[in-house]
N, C-alpha and C. Protein backbone atom coordinates (compact mmCIF):
# COMPACT_ATOMS: atom_id res chain seq x y z
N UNK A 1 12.50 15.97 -10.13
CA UNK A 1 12.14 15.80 -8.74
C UNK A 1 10.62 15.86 -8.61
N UNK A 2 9.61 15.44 -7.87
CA UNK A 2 8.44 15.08 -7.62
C UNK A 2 7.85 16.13 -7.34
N UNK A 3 6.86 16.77 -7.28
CA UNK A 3 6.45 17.88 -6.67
C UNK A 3 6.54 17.72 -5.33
N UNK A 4 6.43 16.54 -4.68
CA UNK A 4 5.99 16.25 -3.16
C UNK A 4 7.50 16.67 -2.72
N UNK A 5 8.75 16.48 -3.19
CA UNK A 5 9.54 17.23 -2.44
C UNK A 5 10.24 18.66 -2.85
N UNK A 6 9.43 19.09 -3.42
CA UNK A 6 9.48 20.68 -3.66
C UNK A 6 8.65 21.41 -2.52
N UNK A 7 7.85 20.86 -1.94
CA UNK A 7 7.09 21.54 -0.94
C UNK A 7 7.93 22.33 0.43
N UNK A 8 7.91 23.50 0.58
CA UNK A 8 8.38 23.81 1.75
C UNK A 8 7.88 23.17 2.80
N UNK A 9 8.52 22.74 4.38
CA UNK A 9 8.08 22.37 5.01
C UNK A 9 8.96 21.18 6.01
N UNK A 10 8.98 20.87 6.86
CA UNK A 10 9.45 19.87 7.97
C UNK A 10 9.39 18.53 7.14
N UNK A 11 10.21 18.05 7.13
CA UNK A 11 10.18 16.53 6.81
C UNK A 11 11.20 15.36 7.89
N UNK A 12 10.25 14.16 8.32
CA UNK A 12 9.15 13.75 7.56
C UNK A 12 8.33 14.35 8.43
N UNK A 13 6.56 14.39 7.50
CA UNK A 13 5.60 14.62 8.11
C UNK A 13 5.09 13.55 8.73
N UNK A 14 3.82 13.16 10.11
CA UNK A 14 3.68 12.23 10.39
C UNK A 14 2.95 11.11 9.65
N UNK A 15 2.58 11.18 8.72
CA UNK A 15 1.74 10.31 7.89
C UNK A 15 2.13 10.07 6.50
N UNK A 16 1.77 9.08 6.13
CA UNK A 16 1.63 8.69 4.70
C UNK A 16 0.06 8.59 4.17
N UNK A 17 0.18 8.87 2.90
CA UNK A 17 -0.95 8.93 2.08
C UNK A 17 -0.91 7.42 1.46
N UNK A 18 -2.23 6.90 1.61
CA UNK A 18 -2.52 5.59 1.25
C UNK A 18 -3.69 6.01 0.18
N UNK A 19 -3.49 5.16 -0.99
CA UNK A 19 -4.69 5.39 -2.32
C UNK A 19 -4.62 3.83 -2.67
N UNK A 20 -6.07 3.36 -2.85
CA UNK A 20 -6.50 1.75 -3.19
C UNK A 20 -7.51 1.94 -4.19
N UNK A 21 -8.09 2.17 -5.63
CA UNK A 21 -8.61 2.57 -6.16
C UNK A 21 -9.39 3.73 -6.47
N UNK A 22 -10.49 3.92 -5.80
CA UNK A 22 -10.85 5.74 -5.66
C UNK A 22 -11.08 5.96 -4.48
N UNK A 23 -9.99 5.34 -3.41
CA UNK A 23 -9.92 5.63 -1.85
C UNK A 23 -8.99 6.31 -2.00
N UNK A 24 -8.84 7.10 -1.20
CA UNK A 24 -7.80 7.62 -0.38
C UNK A 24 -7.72 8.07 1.01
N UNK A 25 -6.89 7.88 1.10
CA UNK A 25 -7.07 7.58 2.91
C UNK A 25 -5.48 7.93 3.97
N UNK A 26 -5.32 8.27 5.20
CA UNK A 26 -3.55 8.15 5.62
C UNK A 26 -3.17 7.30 7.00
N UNK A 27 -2.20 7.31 6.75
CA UNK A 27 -1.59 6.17 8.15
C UNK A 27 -0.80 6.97 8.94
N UNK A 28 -0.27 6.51 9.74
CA UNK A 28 0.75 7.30 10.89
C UNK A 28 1.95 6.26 10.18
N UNK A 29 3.09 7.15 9.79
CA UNK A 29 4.02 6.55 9.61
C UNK A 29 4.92 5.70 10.76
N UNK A 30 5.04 6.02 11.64
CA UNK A 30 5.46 4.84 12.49
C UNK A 30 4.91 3.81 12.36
N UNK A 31 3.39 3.89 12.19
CA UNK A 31 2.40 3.04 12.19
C UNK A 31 2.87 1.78 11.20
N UNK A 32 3.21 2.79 10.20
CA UNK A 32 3.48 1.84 9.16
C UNK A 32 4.36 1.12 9.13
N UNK A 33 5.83 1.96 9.21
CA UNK A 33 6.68 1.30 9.52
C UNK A 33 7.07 -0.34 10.50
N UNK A 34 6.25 0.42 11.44
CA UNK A 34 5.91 -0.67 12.43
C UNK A 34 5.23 -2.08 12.45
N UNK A 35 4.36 -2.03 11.92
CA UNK A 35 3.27 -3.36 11.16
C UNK A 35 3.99 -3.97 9.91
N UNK A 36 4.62 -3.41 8.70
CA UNK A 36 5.50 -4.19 7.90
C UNK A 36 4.32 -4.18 6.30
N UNK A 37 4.93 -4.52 5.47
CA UNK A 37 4.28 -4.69 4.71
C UNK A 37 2.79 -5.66 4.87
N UNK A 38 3.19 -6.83 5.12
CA UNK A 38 1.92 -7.52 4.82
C UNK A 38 0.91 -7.16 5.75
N UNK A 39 1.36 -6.48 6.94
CA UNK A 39 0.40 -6.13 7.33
C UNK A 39 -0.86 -5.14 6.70
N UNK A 40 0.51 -4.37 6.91
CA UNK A 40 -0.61 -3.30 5.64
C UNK A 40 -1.25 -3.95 4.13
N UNK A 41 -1.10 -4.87 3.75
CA UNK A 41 -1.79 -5.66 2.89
C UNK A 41 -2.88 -5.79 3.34
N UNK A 42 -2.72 -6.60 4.69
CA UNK A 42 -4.18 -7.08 5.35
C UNK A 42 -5.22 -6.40 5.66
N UNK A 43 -4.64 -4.92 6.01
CA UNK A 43 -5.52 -3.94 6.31
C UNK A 43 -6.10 -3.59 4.88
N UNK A 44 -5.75 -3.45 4.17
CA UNK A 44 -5.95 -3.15 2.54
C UNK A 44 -7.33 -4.07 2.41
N UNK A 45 -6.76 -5.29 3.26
CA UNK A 45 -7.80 -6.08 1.96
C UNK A 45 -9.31 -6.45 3.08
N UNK A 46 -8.72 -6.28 4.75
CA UNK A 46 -10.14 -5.93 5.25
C UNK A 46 -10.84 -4.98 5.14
N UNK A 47 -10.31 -3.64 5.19
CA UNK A 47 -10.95 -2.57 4.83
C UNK A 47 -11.87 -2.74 3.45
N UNK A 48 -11.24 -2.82 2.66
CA UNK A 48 -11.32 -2.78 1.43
C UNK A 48 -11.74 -3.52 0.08
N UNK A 49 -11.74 -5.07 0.77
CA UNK A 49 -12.17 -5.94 -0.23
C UNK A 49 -13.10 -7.32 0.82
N UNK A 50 -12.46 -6.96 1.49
CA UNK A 50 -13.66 -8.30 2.39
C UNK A 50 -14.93 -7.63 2.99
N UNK A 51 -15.94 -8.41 2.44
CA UNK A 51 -17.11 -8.44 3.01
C UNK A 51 -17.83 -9.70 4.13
N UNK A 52 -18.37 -8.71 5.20
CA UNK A 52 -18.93 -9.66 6.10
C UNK A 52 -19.71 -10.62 5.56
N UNK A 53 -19.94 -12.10 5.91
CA UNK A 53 -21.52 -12.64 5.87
C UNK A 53 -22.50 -13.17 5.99
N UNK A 54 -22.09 -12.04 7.56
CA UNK A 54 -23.12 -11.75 8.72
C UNK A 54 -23.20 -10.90 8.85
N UNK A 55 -24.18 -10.07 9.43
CA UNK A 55 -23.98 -8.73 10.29
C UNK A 55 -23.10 -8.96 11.65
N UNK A 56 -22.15 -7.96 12.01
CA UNK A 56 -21.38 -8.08 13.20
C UNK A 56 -20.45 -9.11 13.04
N UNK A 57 -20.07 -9.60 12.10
CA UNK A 57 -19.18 -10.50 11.71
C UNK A 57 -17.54 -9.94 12.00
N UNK A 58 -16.99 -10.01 12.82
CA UNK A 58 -15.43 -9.86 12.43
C UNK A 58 -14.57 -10.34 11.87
N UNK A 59 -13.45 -10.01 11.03
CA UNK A 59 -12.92 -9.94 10.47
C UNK A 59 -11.21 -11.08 11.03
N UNK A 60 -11.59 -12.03 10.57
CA UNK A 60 -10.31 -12.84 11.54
C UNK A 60 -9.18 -13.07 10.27
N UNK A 61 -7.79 -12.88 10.54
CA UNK A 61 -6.84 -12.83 9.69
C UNK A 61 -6.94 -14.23 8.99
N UNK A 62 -6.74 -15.12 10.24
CA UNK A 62 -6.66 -16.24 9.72
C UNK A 62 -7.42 -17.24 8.63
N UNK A 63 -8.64 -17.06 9.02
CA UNK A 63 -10.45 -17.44 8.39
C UNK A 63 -10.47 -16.36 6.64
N UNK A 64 -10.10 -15.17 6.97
CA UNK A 64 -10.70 -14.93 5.72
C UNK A 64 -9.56 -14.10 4.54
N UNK A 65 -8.61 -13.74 5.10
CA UNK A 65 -7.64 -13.10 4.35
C UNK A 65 -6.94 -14.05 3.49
N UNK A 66 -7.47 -13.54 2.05
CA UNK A 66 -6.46 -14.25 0.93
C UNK A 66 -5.01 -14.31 0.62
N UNK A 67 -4.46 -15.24 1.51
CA UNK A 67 -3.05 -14.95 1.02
C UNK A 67 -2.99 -15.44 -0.88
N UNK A 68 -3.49 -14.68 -1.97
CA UNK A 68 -3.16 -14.40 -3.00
C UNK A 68 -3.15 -12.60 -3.41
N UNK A 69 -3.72 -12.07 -2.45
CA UNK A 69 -3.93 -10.95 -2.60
C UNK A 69 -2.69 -10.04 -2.52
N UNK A 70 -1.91 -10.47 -1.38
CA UNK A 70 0.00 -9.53 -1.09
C UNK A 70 0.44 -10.25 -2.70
N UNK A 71 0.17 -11.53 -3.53
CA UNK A 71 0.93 -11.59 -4.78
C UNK A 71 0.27 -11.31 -6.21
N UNK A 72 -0.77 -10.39 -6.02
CA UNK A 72 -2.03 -9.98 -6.96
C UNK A 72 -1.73 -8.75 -7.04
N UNK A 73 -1.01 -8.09 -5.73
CA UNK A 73 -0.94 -6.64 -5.98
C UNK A 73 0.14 -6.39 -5.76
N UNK A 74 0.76 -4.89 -6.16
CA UNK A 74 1.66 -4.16 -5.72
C UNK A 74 1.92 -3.11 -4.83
N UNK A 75 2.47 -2.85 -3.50
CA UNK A 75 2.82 -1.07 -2.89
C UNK A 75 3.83 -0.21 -3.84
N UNK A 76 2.72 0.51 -4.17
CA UNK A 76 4.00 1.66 -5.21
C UNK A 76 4.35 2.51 -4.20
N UNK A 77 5.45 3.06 -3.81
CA UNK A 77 5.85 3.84 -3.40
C UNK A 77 6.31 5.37 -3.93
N UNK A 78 5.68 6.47 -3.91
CA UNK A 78 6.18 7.73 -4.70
C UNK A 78 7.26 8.57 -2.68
N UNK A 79 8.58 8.71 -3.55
CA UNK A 79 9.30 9.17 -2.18
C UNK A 79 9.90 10.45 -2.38
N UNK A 80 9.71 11.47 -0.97
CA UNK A 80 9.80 12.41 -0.75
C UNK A 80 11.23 12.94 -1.46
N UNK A 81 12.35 12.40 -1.19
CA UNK A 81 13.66 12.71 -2.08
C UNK A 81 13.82 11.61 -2.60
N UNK A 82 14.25 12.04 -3.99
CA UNK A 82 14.98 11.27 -4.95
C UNK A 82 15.91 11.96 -5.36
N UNK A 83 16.97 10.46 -6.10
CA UNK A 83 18.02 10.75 -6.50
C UNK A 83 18.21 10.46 -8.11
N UNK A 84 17.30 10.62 -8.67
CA UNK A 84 17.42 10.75 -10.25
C UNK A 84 17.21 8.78 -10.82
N UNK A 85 16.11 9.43 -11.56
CA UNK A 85 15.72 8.60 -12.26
C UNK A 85 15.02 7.32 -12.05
N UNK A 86 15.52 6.40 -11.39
CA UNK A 86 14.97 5.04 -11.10
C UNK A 86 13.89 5.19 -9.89
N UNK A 87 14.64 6.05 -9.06
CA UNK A 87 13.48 6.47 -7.83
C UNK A 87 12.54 7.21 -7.74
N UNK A 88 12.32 8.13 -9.06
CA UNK A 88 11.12 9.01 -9.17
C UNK A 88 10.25 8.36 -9.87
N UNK A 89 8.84 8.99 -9.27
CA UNK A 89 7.51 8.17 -9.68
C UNK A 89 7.02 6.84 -9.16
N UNK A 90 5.85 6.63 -9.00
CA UNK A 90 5.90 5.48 -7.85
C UNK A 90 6.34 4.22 -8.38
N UNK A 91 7.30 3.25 -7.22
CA UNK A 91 8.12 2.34 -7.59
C UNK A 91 7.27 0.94 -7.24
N UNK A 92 7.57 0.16 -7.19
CA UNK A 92 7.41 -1.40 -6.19
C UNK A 92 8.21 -1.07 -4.66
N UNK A 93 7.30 -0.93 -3.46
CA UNK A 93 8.11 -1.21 -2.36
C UNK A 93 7.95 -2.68 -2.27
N UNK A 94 9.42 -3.02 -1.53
CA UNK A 94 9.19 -4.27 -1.20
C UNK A 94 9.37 -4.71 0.39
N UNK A 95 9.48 -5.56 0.66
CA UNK A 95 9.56 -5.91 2.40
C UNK A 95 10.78 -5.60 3.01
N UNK A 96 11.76 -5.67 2.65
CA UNK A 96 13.35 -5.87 2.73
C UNK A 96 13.84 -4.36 2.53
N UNK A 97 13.76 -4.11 4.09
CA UNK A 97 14.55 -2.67 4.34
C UNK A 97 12.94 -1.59 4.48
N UNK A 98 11.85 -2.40 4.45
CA UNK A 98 10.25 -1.48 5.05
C UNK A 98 10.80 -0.02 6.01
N UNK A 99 11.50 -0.67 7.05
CA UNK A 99 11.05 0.74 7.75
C UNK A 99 11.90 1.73 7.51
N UNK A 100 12.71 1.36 6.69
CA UNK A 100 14.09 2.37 6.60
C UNK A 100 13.20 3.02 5.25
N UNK A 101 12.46 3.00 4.25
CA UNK A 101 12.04 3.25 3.16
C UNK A 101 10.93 4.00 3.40
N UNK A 102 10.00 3.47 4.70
CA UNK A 102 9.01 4.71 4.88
C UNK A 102 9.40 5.63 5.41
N UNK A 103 10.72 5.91 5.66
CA UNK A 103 10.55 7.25 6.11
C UNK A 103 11.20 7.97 5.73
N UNK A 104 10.79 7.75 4.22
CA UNK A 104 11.59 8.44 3.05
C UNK A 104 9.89 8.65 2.15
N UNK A 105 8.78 7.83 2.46
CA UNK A 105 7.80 8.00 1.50
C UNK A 105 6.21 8.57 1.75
N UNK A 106 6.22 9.55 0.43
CA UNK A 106 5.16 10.22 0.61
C UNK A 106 3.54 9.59 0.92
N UNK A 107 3.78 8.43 -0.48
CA UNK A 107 1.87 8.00 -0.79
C UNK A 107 2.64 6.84 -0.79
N UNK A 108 1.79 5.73 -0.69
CA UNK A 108 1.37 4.28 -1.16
C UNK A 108 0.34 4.03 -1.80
N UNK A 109 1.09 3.56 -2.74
CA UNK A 109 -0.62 2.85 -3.56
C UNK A 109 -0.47 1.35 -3.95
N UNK A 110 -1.83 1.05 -3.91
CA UNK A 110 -2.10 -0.40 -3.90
C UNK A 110 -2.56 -0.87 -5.38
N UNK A 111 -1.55 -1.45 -6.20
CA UNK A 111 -2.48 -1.41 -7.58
C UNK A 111 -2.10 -2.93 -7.82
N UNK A 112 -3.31 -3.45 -9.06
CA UNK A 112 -2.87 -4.86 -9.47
C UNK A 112 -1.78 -5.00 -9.77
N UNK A 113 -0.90 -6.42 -9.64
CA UNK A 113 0.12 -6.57 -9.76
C UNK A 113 0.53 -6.81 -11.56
N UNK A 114 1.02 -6.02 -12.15
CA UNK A 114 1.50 -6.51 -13.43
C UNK A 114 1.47 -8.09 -14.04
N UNK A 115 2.31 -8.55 -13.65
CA UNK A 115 2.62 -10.16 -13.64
C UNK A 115 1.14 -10.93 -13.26
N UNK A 116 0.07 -10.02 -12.25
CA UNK A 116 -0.91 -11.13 -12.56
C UNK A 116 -1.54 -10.68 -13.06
N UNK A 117 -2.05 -9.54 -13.74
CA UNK A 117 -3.04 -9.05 -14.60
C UNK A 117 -2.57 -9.68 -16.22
N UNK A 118 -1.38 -9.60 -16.34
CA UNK A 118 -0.69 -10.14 -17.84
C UNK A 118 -0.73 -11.75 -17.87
N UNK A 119 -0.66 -12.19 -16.51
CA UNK A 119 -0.69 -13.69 -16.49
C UNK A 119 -1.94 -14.50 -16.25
N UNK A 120 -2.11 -16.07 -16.95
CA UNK A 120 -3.42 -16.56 -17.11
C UNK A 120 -4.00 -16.42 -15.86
N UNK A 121 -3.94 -16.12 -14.42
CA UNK A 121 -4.60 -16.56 -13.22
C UNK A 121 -4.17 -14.91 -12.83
N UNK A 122 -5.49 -13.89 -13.56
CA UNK A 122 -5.21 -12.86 -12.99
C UNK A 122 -6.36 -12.10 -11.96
N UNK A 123 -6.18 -11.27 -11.17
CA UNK A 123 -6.62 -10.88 -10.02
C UNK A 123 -7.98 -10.93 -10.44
N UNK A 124 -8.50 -11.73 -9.73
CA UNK A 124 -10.37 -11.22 -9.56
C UNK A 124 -10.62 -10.41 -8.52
N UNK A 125 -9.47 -10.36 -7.69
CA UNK A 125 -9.70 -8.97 -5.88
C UNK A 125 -10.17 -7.67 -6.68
N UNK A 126 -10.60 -6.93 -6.14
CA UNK A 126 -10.76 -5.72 -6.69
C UNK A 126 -11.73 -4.79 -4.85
N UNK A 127 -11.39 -3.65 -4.89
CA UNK A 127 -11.85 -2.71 -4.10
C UNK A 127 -13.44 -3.07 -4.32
N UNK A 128 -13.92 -2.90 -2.74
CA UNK A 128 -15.61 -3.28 -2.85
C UNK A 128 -16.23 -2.25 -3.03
N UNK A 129 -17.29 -2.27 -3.01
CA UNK A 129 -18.27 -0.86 -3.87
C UNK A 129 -18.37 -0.08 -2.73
């Protein structure tokens, strides 16, 4: 079992823990639930990998978000109860069944996707400085 559900305490708590290289950072789990995966991709990758270039430049979904980036990376999910074996340690969340799954999960993390780091056309995205 995970340490995260050995903890005494109320569950769920209101947030999830979000980690994107040496960020770490949390969401409001409704929040999350609510927006869906790719959203939270998008936020990932404005926060986190797009740069303005302009000053005061905003950030428009449409104009600058790489849709290669939701298939470059993965949401690992590490969840509060498990039931032996396949579910302990962080997994692949996927879209299909999102809100029923966060509110079962502790952290998210955002890491390169296997399949494109191993494959010829692999991620050049990476967290900005």
């Amino acid at each position: 079992m995970s340490s995260a559900a050995q903890r005494p305490g109320r569950w769920p708590v209101p947030h999830i823990v979000l980690v994107y290289g040496g960020w770490k950072g949390a969401c409001s789990r409704k929040s999350a639930a609510k927006v869906g995966r790719e959203d939270l991709l998008a936020y990932f990758f404005e926060a986190h990998v797009w740069q303005p270039t302009a000053p005061g430049e905003a950030f428009k979904r449409d104009a600058h978000y790489d849709p290669e980036f939701g298939r470059k990376h993965e949401l690992r999910a590490t969840f509060h109860k498990t039931y032996g074996g396949a579910d302990e340690g962080p997994v692949e969340l996927t879209a299909v069944g999102w809100a029923d799954m966060i509110d079962n999960v502790v952290q998210l993390e955002l890491v390169p996707s296997e399949t494109a780091v191993a494959g010829p056309a692999s991620s050049s995205i990476s967290p900005a400085a």
